[in-house]
N, C-alpha and C. Protein backbone atom coordinates (compact mmCIF):
# COMPACT_ATOMS: atom_id res chain seq x y z
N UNK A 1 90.00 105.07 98.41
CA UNK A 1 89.06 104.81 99.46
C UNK A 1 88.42 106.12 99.92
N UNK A 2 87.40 105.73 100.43
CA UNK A 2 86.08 107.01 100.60
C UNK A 2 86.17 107.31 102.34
N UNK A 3 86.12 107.91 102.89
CA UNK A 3 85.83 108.66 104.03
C UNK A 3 84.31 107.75 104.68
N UNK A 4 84.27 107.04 105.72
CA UNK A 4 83.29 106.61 106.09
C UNK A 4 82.96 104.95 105.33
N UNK A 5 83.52 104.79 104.62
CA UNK A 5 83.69 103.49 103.96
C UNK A 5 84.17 102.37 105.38
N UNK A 6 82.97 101.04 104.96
CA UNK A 6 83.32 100.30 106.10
C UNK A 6 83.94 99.03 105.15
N UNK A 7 85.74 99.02 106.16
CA UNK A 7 86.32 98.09 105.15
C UNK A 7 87.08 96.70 106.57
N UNK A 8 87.77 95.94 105.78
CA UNK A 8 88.62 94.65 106.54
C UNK A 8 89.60 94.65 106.69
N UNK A 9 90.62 94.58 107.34
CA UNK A 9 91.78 94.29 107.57
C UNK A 9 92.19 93.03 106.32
N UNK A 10 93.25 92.97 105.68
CA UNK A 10 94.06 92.15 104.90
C UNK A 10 94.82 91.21 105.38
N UNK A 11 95.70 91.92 106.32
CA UNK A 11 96.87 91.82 107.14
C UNK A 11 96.50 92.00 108.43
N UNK A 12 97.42 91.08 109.15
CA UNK A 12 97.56 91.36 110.76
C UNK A 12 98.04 92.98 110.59
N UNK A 13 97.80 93.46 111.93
CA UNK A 13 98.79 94.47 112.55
C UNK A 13 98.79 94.13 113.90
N UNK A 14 100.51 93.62 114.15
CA UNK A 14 100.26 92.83 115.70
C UNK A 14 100.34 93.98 116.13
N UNK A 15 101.24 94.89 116.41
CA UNK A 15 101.34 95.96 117.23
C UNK A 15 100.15 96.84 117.92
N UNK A 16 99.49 96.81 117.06
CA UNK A 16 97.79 97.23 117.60
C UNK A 16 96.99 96.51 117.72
N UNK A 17 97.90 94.92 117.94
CA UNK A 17 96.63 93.91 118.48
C UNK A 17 95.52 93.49 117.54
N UNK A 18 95.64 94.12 116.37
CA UNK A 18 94.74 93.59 115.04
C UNK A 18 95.14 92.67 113.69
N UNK A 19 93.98 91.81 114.36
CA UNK A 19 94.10 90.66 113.48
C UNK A 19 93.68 90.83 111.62
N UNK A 20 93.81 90.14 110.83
CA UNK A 20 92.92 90.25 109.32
C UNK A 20 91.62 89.81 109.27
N UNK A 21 90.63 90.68 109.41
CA UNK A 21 89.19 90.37 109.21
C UNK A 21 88.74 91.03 109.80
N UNK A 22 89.19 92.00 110.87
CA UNK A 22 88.84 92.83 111.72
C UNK A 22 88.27 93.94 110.79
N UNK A 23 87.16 94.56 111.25
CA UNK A 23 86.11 95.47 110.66
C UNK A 23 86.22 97.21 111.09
N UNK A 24 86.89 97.88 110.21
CA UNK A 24 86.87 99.60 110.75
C UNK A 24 85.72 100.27 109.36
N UNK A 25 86.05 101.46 110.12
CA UNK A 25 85.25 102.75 109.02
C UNK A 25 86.33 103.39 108.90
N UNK A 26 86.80 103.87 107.73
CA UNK A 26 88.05 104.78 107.59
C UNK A 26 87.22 106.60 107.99
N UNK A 27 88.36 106.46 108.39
CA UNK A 27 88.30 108.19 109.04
C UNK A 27 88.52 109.60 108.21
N UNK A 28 89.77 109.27 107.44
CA UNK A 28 90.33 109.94 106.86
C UNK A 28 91.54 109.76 106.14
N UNK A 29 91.74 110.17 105.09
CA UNK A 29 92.57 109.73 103.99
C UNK A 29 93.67 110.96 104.13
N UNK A 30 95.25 110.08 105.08
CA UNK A 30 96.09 110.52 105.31
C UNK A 30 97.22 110.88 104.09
N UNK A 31 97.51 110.22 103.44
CA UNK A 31 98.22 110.61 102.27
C UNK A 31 97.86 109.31 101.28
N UNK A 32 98.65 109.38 99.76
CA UNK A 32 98.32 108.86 99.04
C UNK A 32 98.31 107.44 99.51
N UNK A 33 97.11 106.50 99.49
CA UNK A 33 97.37 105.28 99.71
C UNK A 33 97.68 104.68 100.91
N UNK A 34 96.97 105.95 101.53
CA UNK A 34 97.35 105.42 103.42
C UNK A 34 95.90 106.05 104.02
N UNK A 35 94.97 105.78 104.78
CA UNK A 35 93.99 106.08 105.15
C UNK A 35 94.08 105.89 107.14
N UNK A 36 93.47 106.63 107.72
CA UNK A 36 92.90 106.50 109.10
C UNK A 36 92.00 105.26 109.41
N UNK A 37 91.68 104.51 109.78
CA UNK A 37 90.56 103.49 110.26
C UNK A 37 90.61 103.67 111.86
N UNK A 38 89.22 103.62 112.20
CA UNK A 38 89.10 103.61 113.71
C UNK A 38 88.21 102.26 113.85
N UNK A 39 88.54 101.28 114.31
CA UNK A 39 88.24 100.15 114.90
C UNK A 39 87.21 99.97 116.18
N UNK A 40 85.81 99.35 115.98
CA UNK A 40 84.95 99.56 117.36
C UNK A 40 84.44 98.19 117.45
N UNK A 41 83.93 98.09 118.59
CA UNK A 41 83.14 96.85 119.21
C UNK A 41 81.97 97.36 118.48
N UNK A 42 80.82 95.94 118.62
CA UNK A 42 79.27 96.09 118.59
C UNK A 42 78.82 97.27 119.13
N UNK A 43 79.22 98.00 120.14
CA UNK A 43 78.54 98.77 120.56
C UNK A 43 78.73 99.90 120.59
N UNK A 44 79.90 99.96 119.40
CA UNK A 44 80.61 101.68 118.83
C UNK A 44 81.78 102.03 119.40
N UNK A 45 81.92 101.39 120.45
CA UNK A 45 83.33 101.68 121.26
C UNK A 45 84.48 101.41 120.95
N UNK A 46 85.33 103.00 120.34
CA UNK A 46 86.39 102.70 119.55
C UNK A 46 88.00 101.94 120.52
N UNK A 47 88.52 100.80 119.73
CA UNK A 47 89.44 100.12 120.46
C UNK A 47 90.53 100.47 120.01
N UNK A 48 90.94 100.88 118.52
CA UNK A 48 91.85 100.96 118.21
C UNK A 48 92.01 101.91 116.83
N UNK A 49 92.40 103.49 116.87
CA UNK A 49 92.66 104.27 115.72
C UNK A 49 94.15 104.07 115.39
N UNK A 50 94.22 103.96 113.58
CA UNK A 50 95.51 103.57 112.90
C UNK A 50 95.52 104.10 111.61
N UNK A 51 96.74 104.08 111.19
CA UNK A 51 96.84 104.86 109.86
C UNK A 51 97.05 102.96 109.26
N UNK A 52 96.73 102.54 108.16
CA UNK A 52 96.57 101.91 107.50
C UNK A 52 97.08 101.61 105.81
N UNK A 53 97.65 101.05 105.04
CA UNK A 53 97.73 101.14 103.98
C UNK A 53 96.92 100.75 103.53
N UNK A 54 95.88 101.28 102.06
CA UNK A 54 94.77 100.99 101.42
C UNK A 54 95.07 99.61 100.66
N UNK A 55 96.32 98.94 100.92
CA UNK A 55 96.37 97.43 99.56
C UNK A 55 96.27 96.50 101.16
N UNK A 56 96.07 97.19 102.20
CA UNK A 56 95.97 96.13 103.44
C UNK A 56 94.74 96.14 104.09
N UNK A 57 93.54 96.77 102.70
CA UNK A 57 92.10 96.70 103.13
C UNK A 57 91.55 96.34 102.05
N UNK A 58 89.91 95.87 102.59
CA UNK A 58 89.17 95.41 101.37
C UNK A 58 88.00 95.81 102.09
N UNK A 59 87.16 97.02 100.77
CA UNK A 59 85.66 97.57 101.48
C UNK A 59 84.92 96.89 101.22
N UNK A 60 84.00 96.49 102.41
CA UNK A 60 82.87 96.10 102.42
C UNK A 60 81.47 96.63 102.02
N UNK A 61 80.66 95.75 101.33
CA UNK A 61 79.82 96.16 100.64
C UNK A 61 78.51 95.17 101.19
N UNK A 62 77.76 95.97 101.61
CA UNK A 62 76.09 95.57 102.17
C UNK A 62 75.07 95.13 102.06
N UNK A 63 74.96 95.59 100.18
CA UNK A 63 74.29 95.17 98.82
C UNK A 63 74.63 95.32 97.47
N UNK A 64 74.05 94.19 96.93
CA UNK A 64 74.69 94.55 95.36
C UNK A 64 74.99 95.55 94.84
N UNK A 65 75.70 96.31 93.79
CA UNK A 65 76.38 96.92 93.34
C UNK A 65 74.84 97.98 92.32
N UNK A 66 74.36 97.14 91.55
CA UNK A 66 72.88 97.44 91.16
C UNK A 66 72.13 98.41 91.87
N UNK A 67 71.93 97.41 93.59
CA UNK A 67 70.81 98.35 94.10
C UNK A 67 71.39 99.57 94.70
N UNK A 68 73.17 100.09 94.78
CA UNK A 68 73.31 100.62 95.74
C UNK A 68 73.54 102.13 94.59
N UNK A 69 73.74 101.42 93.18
CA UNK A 69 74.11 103.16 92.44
C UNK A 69 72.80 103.68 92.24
């Protein structure tokens, strides 16, 4: 996973109150296979920063694969 990549939750994480489908931008790529995500409302306001495992995300993609390379 890429730095700034906007990905989904897989998995709950109750402890931080996050459900699966919930939408972050990863922050930073903490060790192998574990990344930062910071979690925001519509209006940028971050609710919830977490270290994450990368098999408990899936990046989202905006446009086809075609138009984006």
């Amino acid at each position: 996973m890429k730095i700034l990549e906007v990905v989904a939750l897989t998995n709950d994480i109750p402890e931080k109150h996050l459900r699966r489908g919930q939408v972050g931008t990863v922050l930073e790529v903490l060790a192998p296979g574990v990344v930062e995500v910071e979690f925001a409302d519509l209006e940028g306001i971050p609710y919830a920063i977490c270290a994450v495992p990368e098999n408990s995300l899936m990046v989202l993609h905006h446009m086809p694969d075609a138009i984006a390379a």
